[in-house]
C-alpha atoms as a PDB file:
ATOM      1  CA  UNK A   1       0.000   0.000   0.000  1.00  0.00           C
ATOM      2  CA  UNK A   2       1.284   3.414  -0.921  1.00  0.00           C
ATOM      3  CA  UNK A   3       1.807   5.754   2.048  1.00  0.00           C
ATOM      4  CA  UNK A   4       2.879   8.590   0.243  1.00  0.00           C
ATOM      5  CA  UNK A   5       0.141  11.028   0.480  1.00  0.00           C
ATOM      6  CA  UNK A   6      -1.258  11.536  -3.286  1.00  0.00           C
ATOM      7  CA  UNK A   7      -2.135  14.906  -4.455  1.00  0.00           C
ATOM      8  CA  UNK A   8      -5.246  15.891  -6.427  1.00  0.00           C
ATOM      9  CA  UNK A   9      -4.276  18.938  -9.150  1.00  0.00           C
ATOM     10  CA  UNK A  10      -5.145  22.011  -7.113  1.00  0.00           C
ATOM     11  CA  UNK A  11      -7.274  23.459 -10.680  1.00  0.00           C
ATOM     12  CA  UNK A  12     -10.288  25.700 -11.097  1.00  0.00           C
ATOM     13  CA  UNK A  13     -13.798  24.124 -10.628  1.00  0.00           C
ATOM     14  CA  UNK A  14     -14.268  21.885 -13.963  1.00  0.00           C
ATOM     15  CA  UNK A  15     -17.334  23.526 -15.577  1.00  0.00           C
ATOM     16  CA  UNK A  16     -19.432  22.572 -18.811  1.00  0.00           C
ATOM     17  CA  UNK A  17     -21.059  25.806 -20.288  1.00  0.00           C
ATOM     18  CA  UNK A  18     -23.274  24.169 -22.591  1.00  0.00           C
ATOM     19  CA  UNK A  19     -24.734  20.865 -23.155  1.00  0.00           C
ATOM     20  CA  UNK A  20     -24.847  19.448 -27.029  1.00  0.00           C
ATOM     21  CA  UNK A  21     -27.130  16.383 -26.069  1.00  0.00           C
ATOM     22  CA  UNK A  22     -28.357  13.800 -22.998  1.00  0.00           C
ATOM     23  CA  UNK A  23     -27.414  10.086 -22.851  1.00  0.00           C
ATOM     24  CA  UNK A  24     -29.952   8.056 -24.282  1.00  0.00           C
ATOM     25  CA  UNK A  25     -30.634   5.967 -21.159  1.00  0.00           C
ATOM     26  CA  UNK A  26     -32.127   9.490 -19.762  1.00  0.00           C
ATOM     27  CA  UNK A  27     -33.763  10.499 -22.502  1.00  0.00           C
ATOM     28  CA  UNK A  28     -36.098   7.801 -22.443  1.00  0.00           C
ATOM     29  CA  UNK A  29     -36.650   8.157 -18.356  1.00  0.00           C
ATOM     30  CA  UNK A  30     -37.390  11.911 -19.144  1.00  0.00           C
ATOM     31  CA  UNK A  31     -39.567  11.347 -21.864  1.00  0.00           C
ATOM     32  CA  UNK A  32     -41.606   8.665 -20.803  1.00  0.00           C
ATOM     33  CA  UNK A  33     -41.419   8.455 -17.158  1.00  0.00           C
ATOM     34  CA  UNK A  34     -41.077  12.444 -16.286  1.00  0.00           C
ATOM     35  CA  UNK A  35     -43.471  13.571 -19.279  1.00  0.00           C
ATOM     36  CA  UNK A  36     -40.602  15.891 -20.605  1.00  0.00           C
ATOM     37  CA  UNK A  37     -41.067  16.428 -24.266  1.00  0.00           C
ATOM     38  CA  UNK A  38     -37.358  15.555 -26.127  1.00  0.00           C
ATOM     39  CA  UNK A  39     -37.099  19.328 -27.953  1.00  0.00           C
ATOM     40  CA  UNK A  40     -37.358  20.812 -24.210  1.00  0.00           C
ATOM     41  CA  UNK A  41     -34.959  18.080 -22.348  1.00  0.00           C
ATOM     42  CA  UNK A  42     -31.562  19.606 -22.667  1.00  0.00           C
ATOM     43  CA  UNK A  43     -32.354  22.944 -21.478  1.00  0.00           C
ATOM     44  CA  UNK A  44     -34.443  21.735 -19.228  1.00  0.00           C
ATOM     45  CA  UNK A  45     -31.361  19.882 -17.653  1.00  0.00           C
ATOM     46  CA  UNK A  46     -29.299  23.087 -17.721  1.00  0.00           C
ATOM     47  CA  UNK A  47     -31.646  24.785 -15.931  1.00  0.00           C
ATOM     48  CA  UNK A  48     -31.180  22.653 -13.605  1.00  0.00           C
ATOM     49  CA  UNK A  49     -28.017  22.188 -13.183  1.00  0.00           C
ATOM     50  CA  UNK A  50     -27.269  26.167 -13.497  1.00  0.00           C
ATOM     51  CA  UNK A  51     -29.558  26.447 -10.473  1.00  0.00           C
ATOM     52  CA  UNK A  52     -27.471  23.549  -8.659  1.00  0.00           C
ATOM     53  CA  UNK A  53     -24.135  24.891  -9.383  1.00  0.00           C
ATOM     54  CA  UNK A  54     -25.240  28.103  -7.738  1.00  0.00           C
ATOM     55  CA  UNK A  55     -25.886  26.343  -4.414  1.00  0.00           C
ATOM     56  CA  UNK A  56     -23.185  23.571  -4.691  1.00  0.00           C
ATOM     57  CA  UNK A  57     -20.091  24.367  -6.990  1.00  0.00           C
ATOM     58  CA  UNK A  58     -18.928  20.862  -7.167  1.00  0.00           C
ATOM     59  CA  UNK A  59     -17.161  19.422 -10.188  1.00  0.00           C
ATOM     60  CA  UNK A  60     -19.793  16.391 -10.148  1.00  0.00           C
ATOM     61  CA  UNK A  61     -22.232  19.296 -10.574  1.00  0.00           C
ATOM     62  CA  UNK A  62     -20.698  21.399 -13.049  1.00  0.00           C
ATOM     63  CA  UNK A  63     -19.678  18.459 -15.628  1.00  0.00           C
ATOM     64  CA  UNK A  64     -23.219  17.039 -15.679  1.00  0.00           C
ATOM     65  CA  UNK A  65     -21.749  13.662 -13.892  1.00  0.00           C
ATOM     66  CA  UNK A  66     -25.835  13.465 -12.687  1.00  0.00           C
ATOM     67  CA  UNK A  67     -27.073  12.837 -16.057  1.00  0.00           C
ATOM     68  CA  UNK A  68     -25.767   9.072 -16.122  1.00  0.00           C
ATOM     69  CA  UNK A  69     -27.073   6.336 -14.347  1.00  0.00           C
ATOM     70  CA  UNK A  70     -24.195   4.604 -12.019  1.00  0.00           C
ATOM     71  CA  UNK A  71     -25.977   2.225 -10.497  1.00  0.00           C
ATOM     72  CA  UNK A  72     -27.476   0.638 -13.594  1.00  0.00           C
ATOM     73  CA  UNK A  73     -24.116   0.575 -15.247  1.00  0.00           C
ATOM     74  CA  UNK A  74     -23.104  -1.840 -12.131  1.00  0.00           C
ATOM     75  CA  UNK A  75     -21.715  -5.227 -12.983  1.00  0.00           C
ATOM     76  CA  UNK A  76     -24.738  -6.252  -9.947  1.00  0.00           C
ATOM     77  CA  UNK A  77     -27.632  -4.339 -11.313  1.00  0.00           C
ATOM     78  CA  UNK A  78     -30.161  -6.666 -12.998  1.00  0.00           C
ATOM     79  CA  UNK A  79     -29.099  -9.926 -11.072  1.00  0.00           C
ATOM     80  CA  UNK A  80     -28.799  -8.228  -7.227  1.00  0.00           C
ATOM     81  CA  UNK A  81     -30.673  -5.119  -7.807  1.00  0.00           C
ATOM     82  CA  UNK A  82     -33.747  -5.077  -9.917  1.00  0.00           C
ATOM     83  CA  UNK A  83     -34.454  -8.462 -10.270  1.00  0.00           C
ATOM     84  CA  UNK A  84     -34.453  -9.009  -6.189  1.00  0.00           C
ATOM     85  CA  UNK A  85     -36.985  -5.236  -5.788  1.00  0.00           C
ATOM     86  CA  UNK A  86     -39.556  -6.563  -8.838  1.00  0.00           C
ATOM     87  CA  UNK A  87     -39.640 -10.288  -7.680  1.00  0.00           C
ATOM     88  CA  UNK A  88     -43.313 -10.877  -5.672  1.00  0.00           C
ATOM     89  CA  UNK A  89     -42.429 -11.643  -1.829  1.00  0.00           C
ATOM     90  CA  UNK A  90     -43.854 -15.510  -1.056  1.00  0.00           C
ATOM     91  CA  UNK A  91     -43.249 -18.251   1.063  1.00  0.00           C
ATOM     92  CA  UNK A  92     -42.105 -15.994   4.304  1.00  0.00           C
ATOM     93  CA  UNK A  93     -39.558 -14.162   2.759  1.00  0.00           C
ATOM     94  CA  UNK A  94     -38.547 -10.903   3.419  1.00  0.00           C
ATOM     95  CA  UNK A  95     -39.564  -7.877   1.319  1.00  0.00           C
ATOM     96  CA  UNK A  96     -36.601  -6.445  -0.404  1.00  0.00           C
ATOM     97  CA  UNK A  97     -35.848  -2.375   0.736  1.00  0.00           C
ATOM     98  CA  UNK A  98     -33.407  -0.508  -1.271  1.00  0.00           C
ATOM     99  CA  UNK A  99     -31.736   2.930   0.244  1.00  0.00           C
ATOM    100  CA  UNK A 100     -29.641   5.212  -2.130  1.00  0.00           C
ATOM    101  CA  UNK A 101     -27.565   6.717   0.161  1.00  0.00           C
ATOM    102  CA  UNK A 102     -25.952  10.252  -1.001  1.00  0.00           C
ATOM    103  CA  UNK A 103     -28.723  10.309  -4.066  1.00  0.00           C
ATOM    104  CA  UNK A 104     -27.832  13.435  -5.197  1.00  0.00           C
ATOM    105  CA  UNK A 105     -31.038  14.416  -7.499  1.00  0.00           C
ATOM    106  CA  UNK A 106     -32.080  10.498  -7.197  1.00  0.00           C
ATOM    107  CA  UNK A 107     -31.026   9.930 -10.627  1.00  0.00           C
ATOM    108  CA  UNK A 108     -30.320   6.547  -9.252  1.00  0.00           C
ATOM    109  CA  UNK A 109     -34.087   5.812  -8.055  1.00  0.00           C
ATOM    110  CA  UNK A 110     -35.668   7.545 -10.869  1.00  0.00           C
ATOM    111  CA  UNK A 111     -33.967   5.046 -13.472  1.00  0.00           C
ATOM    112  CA  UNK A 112     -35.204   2.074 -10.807  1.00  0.00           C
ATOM    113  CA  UNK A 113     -38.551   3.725 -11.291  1.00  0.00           C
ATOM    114  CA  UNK A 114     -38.402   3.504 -14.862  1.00  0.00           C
ATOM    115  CA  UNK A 115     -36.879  -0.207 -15.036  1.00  0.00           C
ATOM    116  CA  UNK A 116     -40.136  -1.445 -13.041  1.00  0.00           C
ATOM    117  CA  UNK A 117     -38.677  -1.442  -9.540  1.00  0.00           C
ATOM    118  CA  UNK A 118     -41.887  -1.193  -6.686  1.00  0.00           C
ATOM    119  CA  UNK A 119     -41.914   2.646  -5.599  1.00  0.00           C
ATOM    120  CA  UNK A 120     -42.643   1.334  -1.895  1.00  0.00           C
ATOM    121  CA  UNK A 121     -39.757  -0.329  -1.516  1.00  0.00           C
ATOM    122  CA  UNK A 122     -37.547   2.570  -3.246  1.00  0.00           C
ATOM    123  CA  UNK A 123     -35.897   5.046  -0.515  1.00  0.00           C
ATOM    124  CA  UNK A 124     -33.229   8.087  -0.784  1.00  0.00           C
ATOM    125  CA  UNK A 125     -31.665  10.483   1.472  1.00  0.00           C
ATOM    126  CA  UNK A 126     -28.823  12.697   1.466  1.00  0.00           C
ATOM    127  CA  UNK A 127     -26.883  15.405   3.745  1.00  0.00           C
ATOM    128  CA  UNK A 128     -28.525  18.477   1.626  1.00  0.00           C
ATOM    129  CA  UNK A 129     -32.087  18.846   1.476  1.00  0.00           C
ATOM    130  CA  UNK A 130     -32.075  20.762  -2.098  1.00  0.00           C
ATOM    131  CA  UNK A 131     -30.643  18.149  -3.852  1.00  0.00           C
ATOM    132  CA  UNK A 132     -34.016  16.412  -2.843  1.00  0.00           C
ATOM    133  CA  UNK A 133     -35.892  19.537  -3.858  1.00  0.00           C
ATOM    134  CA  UNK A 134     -33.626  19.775  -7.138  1.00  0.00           C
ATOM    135  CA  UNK A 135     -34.490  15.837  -7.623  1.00  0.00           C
ATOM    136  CA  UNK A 136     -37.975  16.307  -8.219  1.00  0.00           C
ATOM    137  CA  UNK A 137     -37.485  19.468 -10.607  1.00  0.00           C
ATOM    138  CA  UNK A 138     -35.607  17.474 -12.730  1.00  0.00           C
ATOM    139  CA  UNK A 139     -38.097  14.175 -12.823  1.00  0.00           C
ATOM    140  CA  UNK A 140     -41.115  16.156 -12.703  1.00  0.00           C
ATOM    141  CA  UNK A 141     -42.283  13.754 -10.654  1.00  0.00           C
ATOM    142  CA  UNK A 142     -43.505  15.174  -7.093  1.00  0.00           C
ATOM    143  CA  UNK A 143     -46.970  13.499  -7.188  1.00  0.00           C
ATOM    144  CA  UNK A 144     -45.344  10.258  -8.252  1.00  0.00           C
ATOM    145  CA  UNK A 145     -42.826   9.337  -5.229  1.00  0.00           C
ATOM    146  CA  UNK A 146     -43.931   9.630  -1.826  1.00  0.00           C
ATOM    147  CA  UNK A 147     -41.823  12.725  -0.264  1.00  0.00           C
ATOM    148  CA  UNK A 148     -41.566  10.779   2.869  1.00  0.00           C
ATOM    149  CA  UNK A 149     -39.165   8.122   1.092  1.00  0.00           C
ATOM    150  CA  UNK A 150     -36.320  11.005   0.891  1.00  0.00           C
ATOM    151  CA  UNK A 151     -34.869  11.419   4.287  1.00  0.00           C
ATOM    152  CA  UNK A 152     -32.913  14.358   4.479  1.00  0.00           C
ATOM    153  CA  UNK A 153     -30.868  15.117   6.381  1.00  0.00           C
ATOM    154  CA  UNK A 154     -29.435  12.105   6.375  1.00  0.00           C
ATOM    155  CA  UNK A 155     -25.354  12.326   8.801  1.00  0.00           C
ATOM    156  CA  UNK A 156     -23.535   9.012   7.955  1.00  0.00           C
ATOM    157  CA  UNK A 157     -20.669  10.519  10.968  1.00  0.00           C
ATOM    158  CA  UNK A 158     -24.030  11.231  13.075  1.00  0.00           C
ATOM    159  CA  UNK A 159     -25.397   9.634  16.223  1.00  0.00           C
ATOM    160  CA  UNK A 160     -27.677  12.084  17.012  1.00  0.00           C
ATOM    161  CA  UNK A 161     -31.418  11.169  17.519  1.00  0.00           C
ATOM    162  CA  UNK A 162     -32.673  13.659  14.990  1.00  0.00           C
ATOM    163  CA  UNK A 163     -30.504  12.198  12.010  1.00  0.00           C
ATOM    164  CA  UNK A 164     -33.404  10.714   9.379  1.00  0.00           C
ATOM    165  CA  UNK A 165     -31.798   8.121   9.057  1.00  0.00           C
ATOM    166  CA  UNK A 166     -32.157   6.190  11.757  1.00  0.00           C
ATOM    167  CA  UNK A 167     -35.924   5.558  10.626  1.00  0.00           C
ATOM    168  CA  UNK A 168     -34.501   2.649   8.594  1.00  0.00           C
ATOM    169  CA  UNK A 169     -32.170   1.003  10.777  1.00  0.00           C
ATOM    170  CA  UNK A 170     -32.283  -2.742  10.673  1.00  0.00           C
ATOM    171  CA  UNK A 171     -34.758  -2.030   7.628  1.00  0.00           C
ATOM    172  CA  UNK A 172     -32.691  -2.170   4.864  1.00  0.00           C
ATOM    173  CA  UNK A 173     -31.769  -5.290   2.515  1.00  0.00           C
ATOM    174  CA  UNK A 174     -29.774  -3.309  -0.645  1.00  0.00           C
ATOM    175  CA  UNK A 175     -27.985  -0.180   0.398  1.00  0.00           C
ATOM    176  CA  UNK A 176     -26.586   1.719  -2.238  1.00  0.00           C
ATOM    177  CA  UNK A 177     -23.913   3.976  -2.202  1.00  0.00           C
ATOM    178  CA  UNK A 178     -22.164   6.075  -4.939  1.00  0.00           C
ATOM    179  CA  UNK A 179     -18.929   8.514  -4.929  1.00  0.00           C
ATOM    180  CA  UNK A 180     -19.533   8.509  -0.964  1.00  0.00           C
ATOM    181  CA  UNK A 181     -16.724   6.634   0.606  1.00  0.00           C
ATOM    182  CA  UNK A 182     -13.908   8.701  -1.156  1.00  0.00           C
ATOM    183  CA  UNK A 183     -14.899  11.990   0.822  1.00  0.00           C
ATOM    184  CA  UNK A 184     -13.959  10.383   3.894  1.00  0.00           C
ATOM    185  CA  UNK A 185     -10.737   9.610   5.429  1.00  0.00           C
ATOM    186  CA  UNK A 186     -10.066   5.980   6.493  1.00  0.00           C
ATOM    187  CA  UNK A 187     -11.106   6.916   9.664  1.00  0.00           C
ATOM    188  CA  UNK A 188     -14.319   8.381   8.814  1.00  0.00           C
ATOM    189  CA  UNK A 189     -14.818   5.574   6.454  1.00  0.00           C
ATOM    190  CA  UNK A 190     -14.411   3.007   9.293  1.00  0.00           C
ATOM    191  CA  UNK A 191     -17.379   5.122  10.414  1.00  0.00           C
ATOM    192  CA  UNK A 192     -19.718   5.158   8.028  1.00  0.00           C
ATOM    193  CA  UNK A 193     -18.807   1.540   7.103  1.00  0.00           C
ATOM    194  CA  UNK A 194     -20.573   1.009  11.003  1.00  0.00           C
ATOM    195  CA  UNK A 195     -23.550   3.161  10.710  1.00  0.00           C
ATOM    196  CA  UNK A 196     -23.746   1.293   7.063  1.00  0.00           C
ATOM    197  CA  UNK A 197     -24.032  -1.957   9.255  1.00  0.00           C
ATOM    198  CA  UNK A 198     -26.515  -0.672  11.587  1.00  0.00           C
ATOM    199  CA  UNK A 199     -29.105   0.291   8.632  1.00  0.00           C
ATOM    200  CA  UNK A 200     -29.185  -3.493   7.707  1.00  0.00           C
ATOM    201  CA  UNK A 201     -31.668  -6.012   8.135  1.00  0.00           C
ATOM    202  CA  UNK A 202     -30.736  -8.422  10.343  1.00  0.00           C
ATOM    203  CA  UNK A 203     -33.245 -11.249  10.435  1.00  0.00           C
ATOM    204  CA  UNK A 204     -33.338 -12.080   6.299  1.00  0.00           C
ATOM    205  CA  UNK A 205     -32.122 -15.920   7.090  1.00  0.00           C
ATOM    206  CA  UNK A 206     -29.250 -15.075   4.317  1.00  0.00           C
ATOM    207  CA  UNK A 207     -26.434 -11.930   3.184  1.00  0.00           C
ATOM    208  CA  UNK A 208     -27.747  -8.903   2.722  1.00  0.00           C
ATOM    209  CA  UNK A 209     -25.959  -6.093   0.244  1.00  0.00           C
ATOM    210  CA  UNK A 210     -24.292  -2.961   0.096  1.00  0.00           C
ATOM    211  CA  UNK A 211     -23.136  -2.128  -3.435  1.00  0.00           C
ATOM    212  CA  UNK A 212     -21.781   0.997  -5.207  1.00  0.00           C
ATOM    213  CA  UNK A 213     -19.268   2.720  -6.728  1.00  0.00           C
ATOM    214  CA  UNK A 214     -16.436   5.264  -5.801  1.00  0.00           C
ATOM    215  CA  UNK A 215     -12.980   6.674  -7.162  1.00  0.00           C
ATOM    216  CA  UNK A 216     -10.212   4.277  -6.438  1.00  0.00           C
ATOM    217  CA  UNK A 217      -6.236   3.936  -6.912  1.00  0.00           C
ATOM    218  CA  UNK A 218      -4.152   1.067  -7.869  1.00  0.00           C
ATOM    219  CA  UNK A 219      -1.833   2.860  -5.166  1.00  0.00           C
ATOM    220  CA  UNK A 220      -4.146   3.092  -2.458  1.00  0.00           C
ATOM    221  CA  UNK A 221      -3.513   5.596   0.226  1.00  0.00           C
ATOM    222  CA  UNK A 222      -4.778   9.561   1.551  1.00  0.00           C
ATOM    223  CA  UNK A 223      -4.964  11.913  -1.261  1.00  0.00           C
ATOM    224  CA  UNK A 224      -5.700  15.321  -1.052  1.00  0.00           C
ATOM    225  CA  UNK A 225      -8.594  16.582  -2.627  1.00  0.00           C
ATOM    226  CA  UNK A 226      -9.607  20.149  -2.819  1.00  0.00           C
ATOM    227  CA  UNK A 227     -13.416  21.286  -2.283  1.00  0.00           C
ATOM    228  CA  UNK A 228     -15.121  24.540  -2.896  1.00  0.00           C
ATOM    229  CA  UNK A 229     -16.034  24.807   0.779  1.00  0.00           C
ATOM    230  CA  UNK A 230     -12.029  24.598   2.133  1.00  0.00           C
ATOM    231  CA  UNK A 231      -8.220  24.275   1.535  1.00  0.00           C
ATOM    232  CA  UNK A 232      -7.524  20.855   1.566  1.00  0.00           C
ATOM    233  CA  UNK A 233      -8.773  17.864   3.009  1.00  0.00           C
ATOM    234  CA  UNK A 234      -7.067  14.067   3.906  1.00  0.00           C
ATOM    235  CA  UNK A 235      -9.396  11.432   1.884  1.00  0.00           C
ATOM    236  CA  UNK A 236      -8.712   8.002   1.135  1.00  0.00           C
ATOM    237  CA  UNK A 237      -8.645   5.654  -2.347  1.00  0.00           C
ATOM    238  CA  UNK A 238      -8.780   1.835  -2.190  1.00  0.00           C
ATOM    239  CA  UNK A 239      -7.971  -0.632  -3.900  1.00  0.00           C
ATOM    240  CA  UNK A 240      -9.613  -3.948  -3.965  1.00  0.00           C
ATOM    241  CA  UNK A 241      -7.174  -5.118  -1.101  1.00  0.00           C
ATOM    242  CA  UNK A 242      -7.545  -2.620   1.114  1.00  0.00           C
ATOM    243  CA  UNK A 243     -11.209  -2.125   0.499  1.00  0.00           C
ATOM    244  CA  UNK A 244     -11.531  -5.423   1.825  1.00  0.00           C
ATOM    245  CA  UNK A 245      -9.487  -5.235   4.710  1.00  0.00           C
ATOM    246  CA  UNK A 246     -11.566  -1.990   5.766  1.00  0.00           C
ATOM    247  CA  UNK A 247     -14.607  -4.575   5.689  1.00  0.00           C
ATOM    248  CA  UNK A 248     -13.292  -7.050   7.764  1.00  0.00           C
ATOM    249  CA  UNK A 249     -11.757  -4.818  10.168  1.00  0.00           C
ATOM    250  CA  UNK A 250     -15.065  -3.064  10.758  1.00  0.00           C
ATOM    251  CA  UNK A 251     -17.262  -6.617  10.720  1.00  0.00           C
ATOM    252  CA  UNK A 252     -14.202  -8.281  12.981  1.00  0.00           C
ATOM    253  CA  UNK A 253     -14.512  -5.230  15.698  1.00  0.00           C
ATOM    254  CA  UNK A 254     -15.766  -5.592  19.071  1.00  0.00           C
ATOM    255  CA  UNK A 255     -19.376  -3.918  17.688  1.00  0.00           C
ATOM    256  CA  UNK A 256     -19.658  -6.274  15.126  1.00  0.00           C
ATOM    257  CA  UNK A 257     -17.861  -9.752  15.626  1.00  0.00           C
ATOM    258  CA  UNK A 258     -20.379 -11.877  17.692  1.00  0.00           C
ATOM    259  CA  UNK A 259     -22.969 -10.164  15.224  1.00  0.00           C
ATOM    260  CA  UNK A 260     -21.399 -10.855  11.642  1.00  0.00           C
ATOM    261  CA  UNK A 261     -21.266 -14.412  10.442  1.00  0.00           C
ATOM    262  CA  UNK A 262     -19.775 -13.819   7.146  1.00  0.00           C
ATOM    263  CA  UNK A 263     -18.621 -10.417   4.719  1.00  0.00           C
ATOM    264  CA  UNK A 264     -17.668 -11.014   1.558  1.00  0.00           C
ATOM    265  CA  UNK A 265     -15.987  -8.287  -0.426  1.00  0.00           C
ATOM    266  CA  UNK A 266     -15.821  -8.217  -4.295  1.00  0.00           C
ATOM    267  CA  UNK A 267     -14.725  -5.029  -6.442  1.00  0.00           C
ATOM    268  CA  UNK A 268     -12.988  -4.302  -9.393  1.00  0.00           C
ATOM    269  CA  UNK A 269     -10.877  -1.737 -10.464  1.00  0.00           C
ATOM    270  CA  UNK A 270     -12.192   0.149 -13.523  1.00  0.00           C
ATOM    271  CA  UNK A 271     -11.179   2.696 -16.221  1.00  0.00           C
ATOM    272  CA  UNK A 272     -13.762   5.677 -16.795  1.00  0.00           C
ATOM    273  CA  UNK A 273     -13.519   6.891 -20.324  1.00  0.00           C
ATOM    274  CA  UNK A 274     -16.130   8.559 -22.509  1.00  0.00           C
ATOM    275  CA  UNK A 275     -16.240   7.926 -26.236  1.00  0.00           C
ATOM    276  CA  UNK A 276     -18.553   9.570 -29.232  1.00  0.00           C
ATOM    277  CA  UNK A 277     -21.865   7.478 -29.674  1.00  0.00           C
ATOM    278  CA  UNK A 278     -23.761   8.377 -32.875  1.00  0.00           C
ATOM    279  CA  UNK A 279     -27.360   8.482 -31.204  1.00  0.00           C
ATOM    280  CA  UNK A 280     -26.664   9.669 -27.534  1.00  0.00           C
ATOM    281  CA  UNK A 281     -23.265  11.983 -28.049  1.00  0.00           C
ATOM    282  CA  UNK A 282     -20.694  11.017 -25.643  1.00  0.00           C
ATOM    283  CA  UNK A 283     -21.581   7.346 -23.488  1.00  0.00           C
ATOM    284  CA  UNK A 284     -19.579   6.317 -20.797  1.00  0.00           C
ATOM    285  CA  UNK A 285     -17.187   3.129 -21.049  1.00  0.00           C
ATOM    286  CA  UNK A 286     -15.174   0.903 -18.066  1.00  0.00           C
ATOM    287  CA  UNK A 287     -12.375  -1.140 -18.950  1.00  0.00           C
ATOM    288  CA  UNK A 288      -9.919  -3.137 -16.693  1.00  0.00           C
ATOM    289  CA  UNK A 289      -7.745  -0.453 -15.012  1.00  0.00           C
ATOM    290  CA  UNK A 290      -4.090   1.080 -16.182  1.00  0.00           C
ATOM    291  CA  UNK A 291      -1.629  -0.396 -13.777  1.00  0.00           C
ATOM    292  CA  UNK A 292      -0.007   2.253 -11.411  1.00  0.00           C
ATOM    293  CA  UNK A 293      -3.440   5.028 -11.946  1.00  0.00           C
ATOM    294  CA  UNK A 294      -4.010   6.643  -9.512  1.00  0.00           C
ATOM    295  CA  UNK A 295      -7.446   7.673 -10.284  1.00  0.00           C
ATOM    296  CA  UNK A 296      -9.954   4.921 -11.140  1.00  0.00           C
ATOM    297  CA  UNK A 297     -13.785   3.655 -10.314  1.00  0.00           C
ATOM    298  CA  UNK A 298     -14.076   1.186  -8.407  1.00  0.00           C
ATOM    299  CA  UNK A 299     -17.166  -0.754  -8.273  1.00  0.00           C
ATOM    300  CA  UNK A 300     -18.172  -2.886  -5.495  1.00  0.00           C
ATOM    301  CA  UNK A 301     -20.260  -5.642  -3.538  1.00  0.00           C
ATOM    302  CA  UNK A 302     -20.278  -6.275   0.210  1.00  0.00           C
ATOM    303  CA  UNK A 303     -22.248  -9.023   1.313  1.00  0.00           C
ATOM    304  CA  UNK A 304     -23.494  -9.343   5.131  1.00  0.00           C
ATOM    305  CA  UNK A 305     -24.653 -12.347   6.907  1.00  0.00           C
ATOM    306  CA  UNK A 306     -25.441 -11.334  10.226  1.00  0.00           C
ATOM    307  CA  UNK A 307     -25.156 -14.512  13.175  1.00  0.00           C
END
């Protein structure tokens, strides 16, 4: 493992004027699910995201990275995500829940939505509630989700009795979580990996899942990453090792040992590169990672048995 602390370029905030056209996959949620005729899409979407930017001047933000779908471009989507949410419950089994954790504007859900996933069993929440506000701007879609899915605010490094989240603790059978662990340090991590464990169901007989995707390093160590809201900040990349090891460190501690029966890790280590599509402009496309990069996705499975 690397301990040299890597450094993140210390450059202006990456922002996209314009926008020549959306990804196909959104498109079609837009048009069909939100009602959003095609000719009015793209500037409804910079709209949007103009009026985001203003509150949050993130890069994420300002390069349109909400307009794709990450969790449906998971290697786990149809077999451990959609398939498990659409299947009928029967014969005593528990209902599935899924939380998107950090949604952002619930791009996430909304595509679930749109793939036939059961609305009751779809829930969100994030830190900020006007990304939940922003959400249903986008998707046009306030009568269509229940607002009392979204719990906001939702404190992964809080234990206080007011945080939303802990409505769902012990609730939740697939917890997804996207470009959330790499704003943490490895301590903070080890933290949110915790309250991560305490928001699963305990009592489903079998592993439940916690799946996602994040920025990773084949030299895995603290970075430095600079934010609009201060200097610098310590944050930590993974690799699939270490991502591991932060797992079973976490399941093995005195909290969780006599609790956990079983984690199994899996992740892989993934290139992030756009190319020119002739119907949908530029699509995203992951191939096996560059030995020695230092910035790569990593996507990712953790399977819990609890004892």
């Amino acid at each position: 493992m690397a301990d040299a602390t890597q450094t993140t370029p210390t450059d202006p905030l990456r922002f996209q004027e314009t926008l020549e056209t959306l990804p196909k996959a959104l498109k079609n949620v837009l048009t069909s699910y939100s009602d959003i005729p095609e000719n009015e899409q793209v500037e409804h979407v910079l709209k949007l995201r103009n009026e985001a930017y203003t509150a949050f001047p993130y890069p994420c933000i300002g390069m349109f990275r909400f307009i794709e779908f990450d969790l449906s471009a998971h290697f786990a989507y149809q077999d451990h995500v959609l398939l498990p949410l659409k299947q009928p419950v029967s014969n005593g089994k528990v209902e599935p829940l899924f939380l998107d954790l950090g949604t952002c504007f619930g791009q996430d859900l909304r595509k679930l939505v749109y793939d036939g996933a059961p609305v009751d069993r779809l829930w969100a929440s994030d830190i900020e509630p006007k990304f939940i506000e922003l959400g249903f701007k986008l998707f046009n879609d306030a009568q269509k989700l229940p607002n009392d899915h979204f719990l906001c605010p939702g404190n992964l490094l809080s234990d206080s009795p007011e945080d939303k989240l802990r409505l769902l603790d012990d609730k939740v059978t697939i917890l997804h979580m996207t470009a959330v662990f790499h704003l943490f340090s490895l301590a903070d991590q080890k933290i949110v990996a915790d309250r991560c464990l305490r928001l699963l169901r305990k009592d489903t007989g079998g592993p439940v899942l916690l799946l996602g995707s994040q920025v990773g390093s084949t030299t895995p160590g603290p970075y430095q990453r600079h934010i609009a809201s201060q200097d610098y900040t310590h944050k930590y990349r993974h690799d699939e090792q270490t991502w591991k090891k932060l797992w079973e460190e976490v399941c093995g501690g005195e909290s969780w040992k006599y609790k956990v029966k079983n984690v199994e890790v899996k992740s892989k280590l993934l290139d992030r590169t756009q190319k020119r599509d002739p119907e949908s402009g530029k699509i995203t496309v992951f191939t096996p990672a560059s030995p020695g990069s230092t910035l790569v996705w990593q996507m990712f499975e953790v399977w819990i048995t609890f004892s």
